[in-house]
PDB file of N, CA and C in Angstrom:
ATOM      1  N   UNK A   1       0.852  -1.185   0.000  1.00  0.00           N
ATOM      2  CA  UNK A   1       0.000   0.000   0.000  1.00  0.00           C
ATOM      3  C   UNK A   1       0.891   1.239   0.000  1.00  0.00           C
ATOM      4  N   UNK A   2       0.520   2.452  -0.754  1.00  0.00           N
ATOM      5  CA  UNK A   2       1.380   3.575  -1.268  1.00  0.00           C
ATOM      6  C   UNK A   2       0.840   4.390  -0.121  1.00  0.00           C
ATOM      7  N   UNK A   3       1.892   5.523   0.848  1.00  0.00           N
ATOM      8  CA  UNK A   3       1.160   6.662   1.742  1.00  0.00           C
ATOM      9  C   UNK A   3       1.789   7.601   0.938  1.00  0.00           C
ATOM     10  N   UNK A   4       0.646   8.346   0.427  1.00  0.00           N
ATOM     11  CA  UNK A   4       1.461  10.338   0.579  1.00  0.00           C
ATOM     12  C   UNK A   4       1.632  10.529   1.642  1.00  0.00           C
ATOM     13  N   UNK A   5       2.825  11.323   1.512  1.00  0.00           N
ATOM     14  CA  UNK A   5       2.919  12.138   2.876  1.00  0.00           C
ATOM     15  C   UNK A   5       3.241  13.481   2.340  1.00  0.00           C
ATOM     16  N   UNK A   6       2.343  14.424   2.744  1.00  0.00           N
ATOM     17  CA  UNK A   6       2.566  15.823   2.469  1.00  0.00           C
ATOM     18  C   UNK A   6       3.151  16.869   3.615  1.00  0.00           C
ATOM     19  N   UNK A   7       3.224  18.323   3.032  1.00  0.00           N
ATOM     20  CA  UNK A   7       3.773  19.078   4.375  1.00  0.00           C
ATOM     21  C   UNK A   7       5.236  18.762   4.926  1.00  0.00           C
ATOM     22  N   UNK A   8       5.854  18.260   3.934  1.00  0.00           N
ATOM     23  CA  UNK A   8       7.674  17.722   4.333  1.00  0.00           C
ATOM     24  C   UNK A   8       8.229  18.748   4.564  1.00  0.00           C
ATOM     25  N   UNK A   9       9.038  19.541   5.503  1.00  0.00           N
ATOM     26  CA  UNK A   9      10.129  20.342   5.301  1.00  0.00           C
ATOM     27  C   UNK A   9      10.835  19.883   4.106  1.00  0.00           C
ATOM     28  N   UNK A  10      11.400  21.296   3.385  1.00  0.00           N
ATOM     29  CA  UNK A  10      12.191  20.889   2.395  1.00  0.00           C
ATOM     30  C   UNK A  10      13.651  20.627   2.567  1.00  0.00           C
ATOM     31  N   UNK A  11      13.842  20.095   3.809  1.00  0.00           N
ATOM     32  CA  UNK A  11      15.076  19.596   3.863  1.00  0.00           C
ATOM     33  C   UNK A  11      15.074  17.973   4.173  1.00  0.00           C
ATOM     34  N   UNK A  12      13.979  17.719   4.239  1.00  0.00           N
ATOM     35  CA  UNK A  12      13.533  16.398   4.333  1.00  0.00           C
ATOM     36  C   UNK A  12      14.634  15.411   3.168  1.00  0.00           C
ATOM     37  N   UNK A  13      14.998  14.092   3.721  1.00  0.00           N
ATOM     38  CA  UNK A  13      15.440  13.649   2.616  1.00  0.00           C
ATOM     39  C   UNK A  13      14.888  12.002   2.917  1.00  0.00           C
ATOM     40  N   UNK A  14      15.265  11.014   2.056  1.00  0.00           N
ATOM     41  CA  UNK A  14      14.764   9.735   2.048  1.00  0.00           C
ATOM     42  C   UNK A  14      14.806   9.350   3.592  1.00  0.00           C
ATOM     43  N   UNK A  15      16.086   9.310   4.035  1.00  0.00           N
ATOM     44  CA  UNK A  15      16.973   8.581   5.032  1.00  0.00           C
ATOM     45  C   UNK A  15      15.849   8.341   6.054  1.00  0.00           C
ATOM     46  N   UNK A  16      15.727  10.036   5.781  1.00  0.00           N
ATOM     47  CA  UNK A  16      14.670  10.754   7.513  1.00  0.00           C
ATOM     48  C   UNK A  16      13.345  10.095   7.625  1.00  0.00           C
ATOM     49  N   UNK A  17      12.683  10.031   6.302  1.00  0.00           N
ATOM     50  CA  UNK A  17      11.210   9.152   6.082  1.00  0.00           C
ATOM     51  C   UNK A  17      11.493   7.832   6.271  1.00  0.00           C
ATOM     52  N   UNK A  18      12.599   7.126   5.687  1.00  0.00           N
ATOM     53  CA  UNK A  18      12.799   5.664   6.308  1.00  0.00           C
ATOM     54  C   UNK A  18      12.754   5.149   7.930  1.00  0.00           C
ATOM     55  N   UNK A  19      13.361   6.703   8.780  1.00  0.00           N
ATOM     56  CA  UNK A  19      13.487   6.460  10.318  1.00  0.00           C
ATOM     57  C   UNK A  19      12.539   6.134  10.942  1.00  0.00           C
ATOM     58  N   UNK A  20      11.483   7.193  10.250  1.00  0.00           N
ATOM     59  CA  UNK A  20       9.914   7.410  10.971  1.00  0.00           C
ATOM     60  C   UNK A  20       8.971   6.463  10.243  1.00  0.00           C
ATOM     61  N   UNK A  21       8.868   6.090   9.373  1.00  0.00           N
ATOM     62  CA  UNK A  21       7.921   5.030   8.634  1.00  0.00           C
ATOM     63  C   UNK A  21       8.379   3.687   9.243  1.00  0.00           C
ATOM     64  N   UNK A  22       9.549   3.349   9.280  1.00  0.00           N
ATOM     65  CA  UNK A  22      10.350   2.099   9.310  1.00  0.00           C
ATOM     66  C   UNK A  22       9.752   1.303  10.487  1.00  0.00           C
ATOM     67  N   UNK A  23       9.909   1.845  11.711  1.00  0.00           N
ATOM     68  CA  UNK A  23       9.100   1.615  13.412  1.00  0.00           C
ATOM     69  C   UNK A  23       7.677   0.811  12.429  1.00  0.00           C
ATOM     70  N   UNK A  24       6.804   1.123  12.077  1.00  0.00           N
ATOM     71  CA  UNK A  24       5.579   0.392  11.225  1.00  0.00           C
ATOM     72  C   UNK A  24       5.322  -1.013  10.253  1.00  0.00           C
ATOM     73  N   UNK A  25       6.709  -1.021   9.439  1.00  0.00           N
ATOM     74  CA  UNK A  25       6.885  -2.188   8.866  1.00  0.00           C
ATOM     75  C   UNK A  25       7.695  -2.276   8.241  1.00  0.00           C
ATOM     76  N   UNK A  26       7.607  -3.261   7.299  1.00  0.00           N
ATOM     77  CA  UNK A  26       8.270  -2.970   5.853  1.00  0.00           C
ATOM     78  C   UNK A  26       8.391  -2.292   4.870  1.00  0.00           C
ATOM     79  N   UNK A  27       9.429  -1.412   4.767  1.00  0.00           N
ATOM     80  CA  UNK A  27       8.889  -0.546   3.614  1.00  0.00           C
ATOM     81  C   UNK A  27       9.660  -0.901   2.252  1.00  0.00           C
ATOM     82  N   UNK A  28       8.971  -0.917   1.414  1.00  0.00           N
ATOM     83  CA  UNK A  28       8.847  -1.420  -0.431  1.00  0.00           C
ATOM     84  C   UNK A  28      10.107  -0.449  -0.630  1.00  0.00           C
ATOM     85  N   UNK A  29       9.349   0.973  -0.651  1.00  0.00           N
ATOM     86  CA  UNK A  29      10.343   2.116  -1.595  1.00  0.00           C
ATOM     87  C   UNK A  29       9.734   3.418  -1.157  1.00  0.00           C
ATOM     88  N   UNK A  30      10.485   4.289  -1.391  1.00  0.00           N
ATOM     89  CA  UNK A  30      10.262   5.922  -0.634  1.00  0.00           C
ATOM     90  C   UNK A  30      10.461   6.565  -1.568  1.00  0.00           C
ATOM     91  N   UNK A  31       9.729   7.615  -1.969  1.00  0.00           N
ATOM     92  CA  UNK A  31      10.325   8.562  -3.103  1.00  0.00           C
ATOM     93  C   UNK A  31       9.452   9.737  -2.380  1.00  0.00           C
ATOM     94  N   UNK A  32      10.488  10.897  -2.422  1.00  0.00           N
ATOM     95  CA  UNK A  32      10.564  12.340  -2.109  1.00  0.00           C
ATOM     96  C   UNK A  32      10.522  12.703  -3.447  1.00  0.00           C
ATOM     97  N   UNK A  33       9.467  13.754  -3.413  1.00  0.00           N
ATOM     98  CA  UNK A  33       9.332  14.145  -5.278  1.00  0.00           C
ATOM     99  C   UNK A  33       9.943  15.801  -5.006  1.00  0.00           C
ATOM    100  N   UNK A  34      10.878  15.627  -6.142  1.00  0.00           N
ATOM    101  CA  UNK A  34      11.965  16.946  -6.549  1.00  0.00           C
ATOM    102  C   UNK A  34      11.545  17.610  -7.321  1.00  0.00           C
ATOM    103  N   UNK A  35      12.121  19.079  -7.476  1.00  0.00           N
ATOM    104  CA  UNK A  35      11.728  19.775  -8.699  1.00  0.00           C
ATOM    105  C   UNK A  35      12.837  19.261  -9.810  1.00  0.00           C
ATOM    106  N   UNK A  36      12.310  19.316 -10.631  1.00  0.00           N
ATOM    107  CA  UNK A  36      13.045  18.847 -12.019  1.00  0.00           C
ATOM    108  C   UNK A  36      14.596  19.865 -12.043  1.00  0.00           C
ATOM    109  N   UNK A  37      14.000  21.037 -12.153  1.00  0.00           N
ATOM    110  CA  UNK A  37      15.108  21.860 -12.064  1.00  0.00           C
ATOM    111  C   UNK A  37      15.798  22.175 -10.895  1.00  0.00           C
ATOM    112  N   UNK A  38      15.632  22.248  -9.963  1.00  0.00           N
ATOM    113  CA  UNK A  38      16.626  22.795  -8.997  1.00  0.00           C
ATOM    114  C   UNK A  38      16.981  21.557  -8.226  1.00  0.00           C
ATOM    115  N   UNK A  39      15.945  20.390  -8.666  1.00  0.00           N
ATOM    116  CA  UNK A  39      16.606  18.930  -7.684  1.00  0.00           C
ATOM    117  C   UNK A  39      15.730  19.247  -6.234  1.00  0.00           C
ATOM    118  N   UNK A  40      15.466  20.596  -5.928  1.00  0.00           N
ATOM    119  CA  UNK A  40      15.138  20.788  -4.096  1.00  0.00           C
ATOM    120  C   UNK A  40      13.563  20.081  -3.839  1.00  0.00           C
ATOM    121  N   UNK A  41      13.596  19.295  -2.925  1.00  0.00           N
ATOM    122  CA  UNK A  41      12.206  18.556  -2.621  1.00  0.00           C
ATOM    123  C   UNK A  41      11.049  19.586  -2.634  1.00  0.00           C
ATOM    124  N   UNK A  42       9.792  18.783  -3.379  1.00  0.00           N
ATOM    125  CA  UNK A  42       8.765  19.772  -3.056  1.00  0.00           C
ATOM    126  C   UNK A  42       7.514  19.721  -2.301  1.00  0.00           C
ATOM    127  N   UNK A  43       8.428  18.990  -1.062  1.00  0.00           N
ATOM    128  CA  UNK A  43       7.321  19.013   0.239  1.00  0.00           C
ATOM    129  C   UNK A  43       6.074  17.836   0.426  1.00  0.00           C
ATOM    130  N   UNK A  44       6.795  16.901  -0.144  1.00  0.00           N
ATOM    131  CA  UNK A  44       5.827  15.547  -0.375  1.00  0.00           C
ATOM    132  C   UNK A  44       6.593  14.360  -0.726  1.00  0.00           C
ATOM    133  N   UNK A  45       6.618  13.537  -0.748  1.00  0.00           N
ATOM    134  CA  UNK A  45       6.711  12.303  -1.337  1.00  0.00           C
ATOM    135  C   UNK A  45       5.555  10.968  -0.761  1.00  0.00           C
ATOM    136  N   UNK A  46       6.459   9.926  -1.025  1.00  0.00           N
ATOM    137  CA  UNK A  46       5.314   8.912  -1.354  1.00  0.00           C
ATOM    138  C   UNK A  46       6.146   7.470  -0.638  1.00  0.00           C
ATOM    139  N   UNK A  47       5.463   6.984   0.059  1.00  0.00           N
ATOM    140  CA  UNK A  47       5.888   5.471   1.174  1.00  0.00           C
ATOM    141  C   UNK A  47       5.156   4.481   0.847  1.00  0.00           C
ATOM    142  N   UNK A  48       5.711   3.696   0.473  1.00  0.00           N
ATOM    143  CA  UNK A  48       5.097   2.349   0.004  1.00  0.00           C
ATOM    144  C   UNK A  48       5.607   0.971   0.903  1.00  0.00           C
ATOM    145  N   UNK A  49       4.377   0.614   1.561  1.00  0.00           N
ATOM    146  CA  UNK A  49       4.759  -0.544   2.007  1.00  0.00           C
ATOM    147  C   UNK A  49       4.194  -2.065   1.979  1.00  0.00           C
ATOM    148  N   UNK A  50       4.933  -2.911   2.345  1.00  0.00           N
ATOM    149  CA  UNK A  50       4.699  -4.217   2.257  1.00  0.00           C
ATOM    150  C   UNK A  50       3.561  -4.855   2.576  1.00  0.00           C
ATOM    151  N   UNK A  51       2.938  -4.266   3.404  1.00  0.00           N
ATOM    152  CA  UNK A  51       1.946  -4.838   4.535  1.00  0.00           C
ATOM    153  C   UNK A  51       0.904  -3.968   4.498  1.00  0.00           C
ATOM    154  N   UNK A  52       0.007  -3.735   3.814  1.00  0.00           N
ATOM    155  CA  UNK A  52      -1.685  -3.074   4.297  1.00  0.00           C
ATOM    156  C   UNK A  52      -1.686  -2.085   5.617  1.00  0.00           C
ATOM    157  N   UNK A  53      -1.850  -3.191   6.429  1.00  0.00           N
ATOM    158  CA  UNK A  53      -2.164  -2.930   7.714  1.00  0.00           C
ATOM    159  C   UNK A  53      -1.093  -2.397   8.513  1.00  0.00           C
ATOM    160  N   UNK A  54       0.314  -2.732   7.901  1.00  0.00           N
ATOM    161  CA  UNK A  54       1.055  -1.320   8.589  1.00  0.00           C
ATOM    162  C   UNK A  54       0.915   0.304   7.857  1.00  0.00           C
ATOM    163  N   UNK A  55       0.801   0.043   6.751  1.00  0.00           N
ATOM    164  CA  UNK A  55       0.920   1.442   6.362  1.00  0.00           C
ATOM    165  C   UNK A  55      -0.692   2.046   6.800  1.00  0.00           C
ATOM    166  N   UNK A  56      -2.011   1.072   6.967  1.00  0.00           N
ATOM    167  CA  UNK A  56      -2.892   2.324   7.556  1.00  0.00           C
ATOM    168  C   UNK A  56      -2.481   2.379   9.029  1.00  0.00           C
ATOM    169  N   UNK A  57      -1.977   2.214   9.917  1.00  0.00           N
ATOM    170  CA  UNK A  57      -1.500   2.203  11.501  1.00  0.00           C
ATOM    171  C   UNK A  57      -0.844   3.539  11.056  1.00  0.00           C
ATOM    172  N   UNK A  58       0.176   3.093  10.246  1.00  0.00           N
ATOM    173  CA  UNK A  58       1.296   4.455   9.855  1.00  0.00           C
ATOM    174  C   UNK A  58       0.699   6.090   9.467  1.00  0.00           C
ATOM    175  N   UNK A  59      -0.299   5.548   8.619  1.00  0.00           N
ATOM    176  CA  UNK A  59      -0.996   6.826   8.534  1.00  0.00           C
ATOM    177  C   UNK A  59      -2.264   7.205   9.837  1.00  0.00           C
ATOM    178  N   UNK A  60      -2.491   6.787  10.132  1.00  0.00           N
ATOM    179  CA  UNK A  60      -3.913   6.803  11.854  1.00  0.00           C
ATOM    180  C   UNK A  60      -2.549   7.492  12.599  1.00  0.00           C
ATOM    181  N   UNK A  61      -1.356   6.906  12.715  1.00  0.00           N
ATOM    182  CA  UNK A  61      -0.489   7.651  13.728  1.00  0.00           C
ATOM    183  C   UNK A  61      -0.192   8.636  13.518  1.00  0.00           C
ATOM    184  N   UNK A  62       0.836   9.161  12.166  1.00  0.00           N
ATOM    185  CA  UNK A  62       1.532   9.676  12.355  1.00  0.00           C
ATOM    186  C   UNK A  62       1.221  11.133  11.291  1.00  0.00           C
ATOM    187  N   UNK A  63      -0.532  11.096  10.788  1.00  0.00           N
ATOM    188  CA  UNK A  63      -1.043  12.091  10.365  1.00  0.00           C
ATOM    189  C   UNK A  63      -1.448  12.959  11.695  1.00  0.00           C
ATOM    190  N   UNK A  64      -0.854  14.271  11.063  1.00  0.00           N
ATOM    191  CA  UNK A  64      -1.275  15.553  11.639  1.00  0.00           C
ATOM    192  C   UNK A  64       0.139  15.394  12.934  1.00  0.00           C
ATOM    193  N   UNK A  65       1.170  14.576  13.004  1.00  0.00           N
ATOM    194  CA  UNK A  65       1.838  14.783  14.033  1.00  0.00           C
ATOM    195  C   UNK A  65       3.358  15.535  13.621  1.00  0.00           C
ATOM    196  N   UNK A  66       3.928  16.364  14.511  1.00  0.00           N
ATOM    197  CA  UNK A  66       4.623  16.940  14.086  1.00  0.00           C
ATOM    198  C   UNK A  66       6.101  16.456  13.485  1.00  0.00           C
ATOM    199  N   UNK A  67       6.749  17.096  12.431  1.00  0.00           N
ATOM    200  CA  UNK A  67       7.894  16.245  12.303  1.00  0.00           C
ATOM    201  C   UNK A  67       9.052  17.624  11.286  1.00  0.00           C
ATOM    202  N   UNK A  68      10.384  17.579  11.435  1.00  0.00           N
ATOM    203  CA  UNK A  68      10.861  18.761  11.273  1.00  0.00           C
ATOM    204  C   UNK A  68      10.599  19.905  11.382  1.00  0.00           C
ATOM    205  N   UNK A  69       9.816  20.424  12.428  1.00  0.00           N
ATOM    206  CA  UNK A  69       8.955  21.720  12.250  1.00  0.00           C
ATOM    207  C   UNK A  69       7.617  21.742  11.584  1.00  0.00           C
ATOM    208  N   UNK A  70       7.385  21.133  10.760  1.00  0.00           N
ATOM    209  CA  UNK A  70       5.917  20.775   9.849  1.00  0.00           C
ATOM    210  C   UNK A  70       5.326  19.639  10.538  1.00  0.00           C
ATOM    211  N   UNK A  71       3.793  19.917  10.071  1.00  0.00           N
ATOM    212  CA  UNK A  71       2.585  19.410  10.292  1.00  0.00           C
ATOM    213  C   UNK A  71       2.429  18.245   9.670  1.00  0.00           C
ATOM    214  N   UNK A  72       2.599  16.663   9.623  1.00  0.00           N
ATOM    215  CA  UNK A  72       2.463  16.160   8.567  1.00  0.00           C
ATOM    216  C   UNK A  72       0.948  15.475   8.357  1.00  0.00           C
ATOM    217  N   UNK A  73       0.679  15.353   6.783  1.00  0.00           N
ATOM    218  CA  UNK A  73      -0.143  15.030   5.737  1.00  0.00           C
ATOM    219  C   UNK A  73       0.001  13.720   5.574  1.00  0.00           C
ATOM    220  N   UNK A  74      -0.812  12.508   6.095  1.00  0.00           N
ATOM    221  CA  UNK A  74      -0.368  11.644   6.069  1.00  0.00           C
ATOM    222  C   UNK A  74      -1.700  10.506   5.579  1.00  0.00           C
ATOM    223  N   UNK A  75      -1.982  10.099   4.597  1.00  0.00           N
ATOM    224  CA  UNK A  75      -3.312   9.508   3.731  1.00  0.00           C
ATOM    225  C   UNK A  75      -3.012   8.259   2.848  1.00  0.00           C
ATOM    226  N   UNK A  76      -3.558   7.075   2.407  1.00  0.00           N
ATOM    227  CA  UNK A  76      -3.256   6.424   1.244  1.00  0.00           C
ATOM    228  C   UNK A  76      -3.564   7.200  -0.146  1.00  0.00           C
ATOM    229  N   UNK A  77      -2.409   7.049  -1.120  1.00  0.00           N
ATOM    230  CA  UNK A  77      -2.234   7.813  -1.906  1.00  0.00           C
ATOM    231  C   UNK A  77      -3.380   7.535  -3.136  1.00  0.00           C
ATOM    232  N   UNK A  78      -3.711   8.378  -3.510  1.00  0.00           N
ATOM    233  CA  UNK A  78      -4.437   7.843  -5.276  1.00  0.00           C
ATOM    234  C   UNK A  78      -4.183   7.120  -6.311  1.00  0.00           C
ATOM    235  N   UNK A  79      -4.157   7.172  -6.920  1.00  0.00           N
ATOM    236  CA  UNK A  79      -3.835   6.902  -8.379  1.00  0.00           C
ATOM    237  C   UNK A  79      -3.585   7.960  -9.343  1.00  0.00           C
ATOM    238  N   UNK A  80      -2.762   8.247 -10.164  1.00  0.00           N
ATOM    239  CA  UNK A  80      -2.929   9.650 -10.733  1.00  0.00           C
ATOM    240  C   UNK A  80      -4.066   9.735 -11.606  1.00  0.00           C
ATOM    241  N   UNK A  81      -4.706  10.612 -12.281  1.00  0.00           N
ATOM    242  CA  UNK A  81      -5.764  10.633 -13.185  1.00  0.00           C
ATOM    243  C   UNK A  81      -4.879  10.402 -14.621  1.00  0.00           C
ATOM    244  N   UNK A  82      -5.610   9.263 -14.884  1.00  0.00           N
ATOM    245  CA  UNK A  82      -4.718   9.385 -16.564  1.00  0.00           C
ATOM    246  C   UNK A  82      -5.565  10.324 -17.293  1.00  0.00           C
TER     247      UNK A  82
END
């Protein structure tokens, strides 16, 4: 199951989302989405994990709780609209 997580400080990097997701389960793959051009994160990425039922625990917890100074955004993600 895929979590957005929104509201990242932009100094956020993979490592830091692996610390705090990781305590929950297994995690698949992490992607922090960059700007194309400058490379600098743009306050979101995306947690994918192994297990269902850890990633909704992960999100029930750790939405709306604080983390680098920011508020985090924490939901199962969509699908994009094709």
């Amino acid at each position: 199951m895929k979590l957005f997580v929104g509201n990242l400080s932009f100094q956020t990097v993979e490592e830091d989302l692996r610390e705090l997701f990781g305590s929950f389960g297994d995690i698949d793959d992490i992607y922090v989405v960059e700007d194309r051009q400058t490379g600098r994160s743009r306050g979101f990425a995306f947690v994918s994990f192994a297990d269902k039922d850890a990633a909704e625990t992960a999100a029930k917890e750790l939405d709306g709780t604080d983390f680098m100074g920011r508020n985090l955004k924490v939901k199962e993600a969509t699908p994009k609209p094709q």
